[in-house]
Protein backbone atom coordinates (compact mmCIF):
# COMPACT_ATOMS: atom_id res chain seq x y z
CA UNK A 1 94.49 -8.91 113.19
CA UNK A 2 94.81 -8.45 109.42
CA UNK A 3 92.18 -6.80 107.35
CA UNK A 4 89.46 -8.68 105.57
CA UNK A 5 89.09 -8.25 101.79
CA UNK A 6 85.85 -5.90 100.38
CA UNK A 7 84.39 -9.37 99.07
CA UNK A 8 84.63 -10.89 102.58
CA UNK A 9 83.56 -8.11 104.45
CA UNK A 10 80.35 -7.42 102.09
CA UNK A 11 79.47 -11.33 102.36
CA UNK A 12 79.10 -10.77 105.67
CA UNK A 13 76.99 -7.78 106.08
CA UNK A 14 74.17 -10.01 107.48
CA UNK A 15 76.05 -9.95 110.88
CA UNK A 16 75.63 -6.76 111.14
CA UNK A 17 72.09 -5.30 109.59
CA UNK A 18 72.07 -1.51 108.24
CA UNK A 19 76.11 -1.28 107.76
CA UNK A 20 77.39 -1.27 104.20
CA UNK A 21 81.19 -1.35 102.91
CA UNK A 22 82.60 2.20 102.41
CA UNK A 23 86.50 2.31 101.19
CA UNK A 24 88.15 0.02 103.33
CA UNK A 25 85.74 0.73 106.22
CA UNK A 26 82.34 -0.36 107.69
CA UNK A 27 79.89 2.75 107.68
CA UNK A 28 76.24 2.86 108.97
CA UNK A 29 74.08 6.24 109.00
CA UNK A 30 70.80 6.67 110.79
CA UNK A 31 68.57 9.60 111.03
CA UNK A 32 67.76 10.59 114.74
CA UNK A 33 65.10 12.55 115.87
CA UNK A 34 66.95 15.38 117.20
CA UNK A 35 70.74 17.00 117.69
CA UNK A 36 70.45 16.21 121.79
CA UNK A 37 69.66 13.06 120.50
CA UNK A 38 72.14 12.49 118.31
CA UNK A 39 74.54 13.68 120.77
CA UNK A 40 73.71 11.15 123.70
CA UNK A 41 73.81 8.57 120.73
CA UNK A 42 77.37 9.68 120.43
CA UNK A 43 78.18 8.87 124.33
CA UNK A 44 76.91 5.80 124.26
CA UNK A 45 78.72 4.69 121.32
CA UNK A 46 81.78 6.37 123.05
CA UNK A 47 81.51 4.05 125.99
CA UNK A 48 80.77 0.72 124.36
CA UNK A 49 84.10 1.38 121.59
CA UNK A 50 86.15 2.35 125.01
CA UNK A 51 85.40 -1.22 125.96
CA UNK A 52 86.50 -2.64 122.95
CA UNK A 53 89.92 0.01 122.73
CA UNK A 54 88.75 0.45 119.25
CA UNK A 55 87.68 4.09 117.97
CA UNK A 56 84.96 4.60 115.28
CA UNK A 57 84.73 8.29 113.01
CA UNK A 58 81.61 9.89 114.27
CA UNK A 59 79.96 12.45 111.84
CA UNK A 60 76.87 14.43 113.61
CA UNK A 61 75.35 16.76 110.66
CA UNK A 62 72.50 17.97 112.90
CA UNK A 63 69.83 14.85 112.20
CA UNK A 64 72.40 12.60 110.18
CA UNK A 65 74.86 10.78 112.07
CA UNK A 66 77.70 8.52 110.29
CA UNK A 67 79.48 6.26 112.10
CA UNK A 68 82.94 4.83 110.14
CA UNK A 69 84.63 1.80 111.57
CA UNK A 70 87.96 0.99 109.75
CA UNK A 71 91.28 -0.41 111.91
CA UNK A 72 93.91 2.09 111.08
CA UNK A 73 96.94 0.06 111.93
CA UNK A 74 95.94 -2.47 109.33
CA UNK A 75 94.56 -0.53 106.53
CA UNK A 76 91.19 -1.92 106.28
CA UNK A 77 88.06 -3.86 108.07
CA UNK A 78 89.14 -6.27 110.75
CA UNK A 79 87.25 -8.54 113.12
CA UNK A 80 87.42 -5.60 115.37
CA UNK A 81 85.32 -3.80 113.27
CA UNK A 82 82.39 -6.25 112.88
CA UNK A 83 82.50 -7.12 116.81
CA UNK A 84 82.28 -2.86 116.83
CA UNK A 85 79.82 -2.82 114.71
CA UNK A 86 77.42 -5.63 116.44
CA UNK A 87 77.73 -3.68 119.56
CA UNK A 88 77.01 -0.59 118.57
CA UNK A 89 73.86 -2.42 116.98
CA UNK A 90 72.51 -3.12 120.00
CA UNK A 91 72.45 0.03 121.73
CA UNK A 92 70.16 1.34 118.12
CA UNK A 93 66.34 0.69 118.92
């Protein structure tokens, strides 16, 4: 699956509200109410990229949680990275 370009993959940014185009990567932070919180966010996520076999970079800086998607064997953002992305989405309320 061959990386997207940074003009491709910030055209389509609509599919996948409150992500933005990092270097070569999809990133989306959010602000959680509490470290437990952010926490079971992280297990959730865990779960639903275990589906997909495709691993994001999780940053937890007590409120502030980053989550990177990039796919490493191609350099760049994939179609495995917005399908990531869309279904981490979903488990956000």
């Amino acid at each position: 699956m061959p990386a997207i370009s940074e003009s491709e993959a910030r055209a389509r940014l609509g599919e996948v509200p409150g992500w933005d185009v990092g270097e070569k990567s999809l990133v989306r932070k959010l602000a959680l109410p509490s470290f437990p919180d952010a926490v079971a966010f992280t297990v959730k996520v865990a779960f639903v990229a275990e589906a997909a076999d495709h691993h994001p970079d999780i940053l937890i800086n007590f409120l502030r949680f980053t989550l990177t998607l990039w796919t490493h064997t191609e350099g760049g953002i994939t179609e495995k990275d917005f399908a990531l992305a869309q279904a981490i989405n979903k488990l956000i309320k």
